[in-house]
Protein backbone atom coordinates (compact mmCIF):
# COMPACT_ATOMS: atom_id res chain seq x y z
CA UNK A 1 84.21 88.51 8.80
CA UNK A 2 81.92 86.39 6.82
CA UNK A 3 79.61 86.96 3.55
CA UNK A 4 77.51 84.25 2.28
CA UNK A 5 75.95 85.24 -1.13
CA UNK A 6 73.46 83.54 -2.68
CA UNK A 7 72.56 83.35 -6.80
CA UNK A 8 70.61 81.36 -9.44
CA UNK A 9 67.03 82.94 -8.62
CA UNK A 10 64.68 84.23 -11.40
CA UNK A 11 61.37 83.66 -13.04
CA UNK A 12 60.24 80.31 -14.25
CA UNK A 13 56.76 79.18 -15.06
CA UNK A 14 54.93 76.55 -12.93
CA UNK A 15 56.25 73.17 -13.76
CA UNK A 16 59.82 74.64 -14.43
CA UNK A 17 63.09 74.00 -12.17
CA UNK A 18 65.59 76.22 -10.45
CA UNK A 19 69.11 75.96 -9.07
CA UNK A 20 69.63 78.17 -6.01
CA UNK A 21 74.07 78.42 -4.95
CA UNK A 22 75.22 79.92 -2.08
CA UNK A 23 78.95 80.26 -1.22
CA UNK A 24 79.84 81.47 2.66
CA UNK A 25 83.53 82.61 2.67
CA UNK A 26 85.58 84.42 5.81
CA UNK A 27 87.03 83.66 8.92
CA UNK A 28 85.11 80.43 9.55
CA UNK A 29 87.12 76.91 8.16
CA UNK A 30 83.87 75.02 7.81
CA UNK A 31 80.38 75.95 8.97
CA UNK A 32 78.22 72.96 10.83
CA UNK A 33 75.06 73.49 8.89
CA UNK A 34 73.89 75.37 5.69
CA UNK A 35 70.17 75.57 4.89
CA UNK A 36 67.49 77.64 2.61
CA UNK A 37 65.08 79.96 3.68
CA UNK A 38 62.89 81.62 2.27
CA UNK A 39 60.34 84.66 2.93
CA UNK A 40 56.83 85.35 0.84
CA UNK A 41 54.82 88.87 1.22
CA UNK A 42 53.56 89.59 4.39
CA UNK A 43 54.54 86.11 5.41
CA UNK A 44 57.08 85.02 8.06
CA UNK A 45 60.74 83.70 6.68
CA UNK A 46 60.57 80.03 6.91
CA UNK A 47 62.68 76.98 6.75
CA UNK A 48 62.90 75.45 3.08
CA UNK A 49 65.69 72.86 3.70
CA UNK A 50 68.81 72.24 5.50
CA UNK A 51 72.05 70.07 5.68
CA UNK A 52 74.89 69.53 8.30
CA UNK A 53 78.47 68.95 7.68
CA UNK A 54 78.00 65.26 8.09
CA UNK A 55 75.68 65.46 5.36
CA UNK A 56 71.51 64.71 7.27
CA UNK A 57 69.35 66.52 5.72
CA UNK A 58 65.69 67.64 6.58
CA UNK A 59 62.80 69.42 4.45
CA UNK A 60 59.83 71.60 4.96
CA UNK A 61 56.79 69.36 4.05
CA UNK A 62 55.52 71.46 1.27
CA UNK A 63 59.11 71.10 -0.75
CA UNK A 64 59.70 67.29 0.15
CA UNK A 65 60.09 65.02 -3.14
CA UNK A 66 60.27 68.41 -4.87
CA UNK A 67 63.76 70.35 -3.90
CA UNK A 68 67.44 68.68 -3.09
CA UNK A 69 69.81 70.07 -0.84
CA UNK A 70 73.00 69.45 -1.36
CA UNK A 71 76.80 70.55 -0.40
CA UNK A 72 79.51 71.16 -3.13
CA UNK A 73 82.52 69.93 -3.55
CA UNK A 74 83.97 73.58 -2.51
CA UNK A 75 84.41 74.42 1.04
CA UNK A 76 81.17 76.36 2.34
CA UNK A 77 79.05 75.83 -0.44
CA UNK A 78 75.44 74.50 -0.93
CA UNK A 79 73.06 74.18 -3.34
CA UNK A 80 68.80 73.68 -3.74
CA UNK A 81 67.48 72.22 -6.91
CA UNK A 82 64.15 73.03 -6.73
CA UNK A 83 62.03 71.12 -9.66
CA UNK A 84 58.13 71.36 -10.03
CA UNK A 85 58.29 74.16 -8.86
CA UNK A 86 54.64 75.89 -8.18
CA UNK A 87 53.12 79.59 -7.92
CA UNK A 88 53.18 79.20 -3.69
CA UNK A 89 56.75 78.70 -4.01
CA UNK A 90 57.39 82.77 -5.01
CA UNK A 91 59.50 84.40 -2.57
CA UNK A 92 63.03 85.65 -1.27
CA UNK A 93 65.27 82.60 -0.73
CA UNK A 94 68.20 83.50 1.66
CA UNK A 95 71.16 80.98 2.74
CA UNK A 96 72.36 80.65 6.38
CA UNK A 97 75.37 79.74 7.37
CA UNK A 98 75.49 78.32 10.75
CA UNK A 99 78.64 77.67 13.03
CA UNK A 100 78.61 77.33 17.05
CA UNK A 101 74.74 78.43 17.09
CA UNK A 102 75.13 80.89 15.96
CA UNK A 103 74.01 81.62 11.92
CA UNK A 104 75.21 84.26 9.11
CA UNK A 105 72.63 85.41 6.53
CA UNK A 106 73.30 86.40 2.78
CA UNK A 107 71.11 89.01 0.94
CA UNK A 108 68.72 87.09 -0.74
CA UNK A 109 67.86 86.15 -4.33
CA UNK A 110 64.28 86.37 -5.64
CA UNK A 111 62.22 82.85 -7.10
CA UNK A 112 59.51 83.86 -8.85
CA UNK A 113 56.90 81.41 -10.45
CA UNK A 114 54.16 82.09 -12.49
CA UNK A 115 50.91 80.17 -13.34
C-alpha cells in the first residue's frame, strides 16, 4: 500500500512564491521518479515538472526559470518551489509517484494566484 500526500498550497498574489511537499510512504523502498502535476478548470491535468532518482530533471515550458524541483533529504520526498508565480498558474497540483511504470497519485492541494 502506498499514499503520497501532498501540502504547502494556498493563495498568493501574482509575483508571490510557493513551496509545494509531497511525501510517498508504503511498500515501495524508493520510487524511480517523482514529478508535479497539475490540473486547471475544464483543462486537462498536465505535466509541471519532474525528477528521477538519479536526480535529471525536466520542466513544462511555461514554468522553466520559474519553479525548482527538487528531492529531500528523506526517502520519497520532493518538493516544487514555484516563484513568480502568475494568475495562469491557478490550479490543483497533485504528486506522482512512479516505480516500474507504473505511478501512484496523492489527493491534490489547491495553488491559487490572484492578479
Amino acid at each position: 500500500q502506498v499514499q503520497v500526500v501532498e501540502s504547502g498550497g494556498g493563495l498568493v498574489q501574482a509575483g508571490g512564491s510557493l513551496r509545494l511537499s509531497c511525501v510517498a510512504s508504503g511498500t515501495i523502498f524508493r520510487f524511480n521518479s517523482m514529478g508535479w502535476y497539475r490540473q486547471a478548470p475544464g483543462k486537462q491535468r498536465e505535466l509541471v515538472a519532474g525528477i528521477t532518482s538519479g536526480g535529471s530533471t525536466n520542466y513544462a515550458d511555461s514554468v522553466k526559470g520559474r519553479f525548482t524541483i527538487s528531492r529531500g533529504n528523506a526517502k520519497n520526498t520532493v518538493y516544487l518551489q514555484m516563484n513568480s508565480l502568475k494568475p495562469e498558474d491557478t490550479a490543483v497540483y497533485y504528486c506522482n509517484a512512479g516505480v516500474n511504470g507504473y505511478g501512484y497519485w496523492g489527493q491534490g492541494t489547491q495553488v491559487t494566484v490572484s492578479s
